[in-house]
Protein backbone atom coordinates (compact mmCIF):
# COMPACT_ATOMS: atom_id res chain seq x y z
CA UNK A 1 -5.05 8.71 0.31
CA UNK A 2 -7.01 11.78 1.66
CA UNK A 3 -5.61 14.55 -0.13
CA UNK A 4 -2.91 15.88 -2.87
CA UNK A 5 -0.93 17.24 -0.01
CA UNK A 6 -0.40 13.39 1.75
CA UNK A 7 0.01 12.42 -2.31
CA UNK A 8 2.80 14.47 -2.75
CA UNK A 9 4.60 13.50 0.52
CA UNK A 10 4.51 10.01 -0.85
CA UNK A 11 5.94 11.35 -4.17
CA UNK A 12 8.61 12.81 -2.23
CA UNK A 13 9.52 9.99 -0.23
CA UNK A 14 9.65 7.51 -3.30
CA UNK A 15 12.07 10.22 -5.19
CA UNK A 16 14.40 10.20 -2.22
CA UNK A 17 14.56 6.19 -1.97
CA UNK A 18 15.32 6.15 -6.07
CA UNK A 19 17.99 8.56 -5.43
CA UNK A 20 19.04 6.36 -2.78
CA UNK A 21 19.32 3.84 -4.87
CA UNK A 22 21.37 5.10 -7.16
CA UNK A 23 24.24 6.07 -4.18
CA UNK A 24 27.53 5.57 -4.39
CA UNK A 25 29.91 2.20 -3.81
CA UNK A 26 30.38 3.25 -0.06
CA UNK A 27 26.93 2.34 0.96
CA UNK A 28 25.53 0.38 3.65
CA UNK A 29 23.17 -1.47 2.18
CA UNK A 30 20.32 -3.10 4.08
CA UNK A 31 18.28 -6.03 1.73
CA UNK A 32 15.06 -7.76 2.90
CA UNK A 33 14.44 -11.00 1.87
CA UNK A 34 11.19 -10.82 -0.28
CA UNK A 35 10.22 -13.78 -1.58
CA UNK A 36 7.24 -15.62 -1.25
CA UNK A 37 7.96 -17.08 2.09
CA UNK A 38 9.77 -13.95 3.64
CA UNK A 39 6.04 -11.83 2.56
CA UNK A 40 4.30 -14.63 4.25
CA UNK A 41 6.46 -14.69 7.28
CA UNK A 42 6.00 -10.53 7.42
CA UNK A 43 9.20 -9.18 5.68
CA UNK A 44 6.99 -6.21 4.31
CA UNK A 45 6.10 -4.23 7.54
CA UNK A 46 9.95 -4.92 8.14
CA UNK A 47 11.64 -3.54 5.08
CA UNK A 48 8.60 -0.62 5.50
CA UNK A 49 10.09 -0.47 9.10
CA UNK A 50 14.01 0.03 7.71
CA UNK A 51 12.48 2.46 4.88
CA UNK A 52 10.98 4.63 7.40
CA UNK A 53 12.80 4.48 10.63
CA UNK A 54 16.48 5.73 8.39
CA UNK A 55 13.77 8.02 6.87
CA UNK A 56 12.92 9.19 10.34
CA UNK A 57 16.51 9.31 11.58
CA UNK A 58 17.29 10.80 8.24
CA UNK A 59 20.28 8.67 7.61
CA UNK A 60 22.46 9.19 5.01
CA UNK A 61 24.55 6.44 2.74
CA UNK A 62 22.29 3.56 3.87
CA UNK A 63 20.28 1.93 0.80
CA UNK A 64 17.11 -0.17 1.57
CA UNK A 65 16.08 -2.70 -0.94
CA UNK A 66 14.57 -5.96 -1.58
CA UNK A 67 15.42 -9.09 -2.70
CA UNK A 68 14.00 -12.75 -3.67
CA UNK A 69 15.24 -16.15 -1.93
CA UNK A 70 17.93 -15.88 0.58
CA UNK A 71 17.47 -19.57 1.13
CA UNK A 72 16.57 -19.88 4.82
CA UNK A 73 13.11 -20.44 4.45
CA UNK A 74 13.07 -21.03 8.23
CA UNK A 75 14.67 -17.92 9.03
CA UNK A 76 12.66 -15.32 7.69
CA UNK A 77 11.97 -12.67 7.60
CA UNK A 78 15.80 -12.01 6.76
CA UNK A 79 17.53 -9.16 6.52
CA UNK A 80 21.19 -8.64 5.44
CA UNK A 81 23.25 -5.38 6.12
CA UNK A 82 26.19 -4.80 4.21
CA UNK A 83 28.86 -1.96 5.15
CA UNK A 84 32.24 -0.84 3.08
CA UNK A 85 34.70 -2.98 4.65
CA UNK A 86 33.03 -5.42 7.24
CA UNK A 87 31.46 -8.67 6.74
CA UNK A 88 28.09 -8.80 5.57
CA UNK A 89 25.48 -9.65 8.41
CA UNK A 90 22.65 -12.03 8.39
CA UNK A 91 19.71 -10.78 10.61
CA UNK A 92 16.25 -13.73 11.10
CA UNK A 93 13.06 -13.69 11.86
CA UNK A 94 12.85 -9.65 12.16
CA UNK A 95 10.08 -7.77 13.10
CA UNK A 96 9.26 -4.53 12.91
CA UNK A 97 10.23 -3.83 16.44
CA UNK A 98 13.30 -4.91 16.11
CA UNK A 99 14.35 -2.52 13.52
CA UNK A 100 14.99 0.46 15.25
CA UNK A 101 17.37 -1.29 17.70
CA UNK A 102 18.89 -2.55 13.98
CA UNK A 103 18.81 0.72 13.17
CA UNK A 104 20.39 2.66 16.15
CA UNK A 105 23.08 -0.31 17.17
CA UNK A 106 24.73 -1.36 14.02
CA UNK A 107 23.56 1.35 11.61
CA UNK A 108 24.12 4.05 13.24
CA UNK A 109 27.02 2.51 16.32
CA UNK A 110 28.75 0.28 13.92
CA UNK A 111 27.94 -2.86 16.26
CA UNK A 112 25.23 -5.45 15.27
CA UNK A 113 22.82 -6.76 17.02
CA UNK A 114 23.97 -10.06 17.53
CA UNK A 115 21.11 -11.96 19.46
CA UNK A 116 18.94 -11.08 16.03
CA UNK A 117 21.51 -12.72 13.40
CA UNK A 118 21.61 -16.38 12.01
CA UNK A 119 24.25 -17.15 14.61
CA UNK A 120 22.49 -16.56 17.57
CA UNK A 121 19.74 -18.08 15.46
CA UNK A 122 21.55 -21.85 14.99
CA UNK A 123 22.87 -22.15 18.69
């Protein structure tokens, strides 16, 4: 950090993700697999990719978090999204530059990205 000014942006941004966190039932929720082999496979710069690319878009009523063993070791990095009322999706081996397609396709249009998920994935 370079300043108290770039200090309190990060303050900021951290008390808007733990109010996101405490949303309401009708959230989409996006979880990163974050367990020892998704960090090693590079599931960090992905779930920092989802955190700031909603950020970015400002989204609201989409949750980010983490989570340990999702039990496709040779999937990962995985990433599940969750919406109100549709089945739950299974996204492997993200990268960063695939979130904002993530992002702007299902998130946003309602339609996943279905070359990224664990079906496409098993073919």
């Amino acid at each position: 950090m370079k300043s108290l000014q770039e200090l309190a942006a990060i303050r900021d941004r951290m008390k808007q993700t733990v109010n996101t966190r405490e949303a309401a039932h009708d959230t989409t929720r996006v979880v990163v697999g974050m367990a020892t082999c998704g960090i090693a496979a590079g599931a960090r710069p992905v779930l920092n990719a989802f955190t700031d690319e909603i950020a970015r878009r400002e989204l609201t009523g989409v949750l980010v978090t983490q989570t340990g063993c999702i039990g496709l070791c040779q999937y990962e990095p995985i990433v599940e999204v969750t919406t109100p009322g549709t089945d739950k999706v299974t996204y492997v081996k993200m990268t960063p530059e695939k979130v904002s397609r993530v992002v702007a396709e299902h998130l946003i249009g309602g339609k996943p990205v279905m070359e990224y998920t664990i079906g496409a994935a098993t073919r």
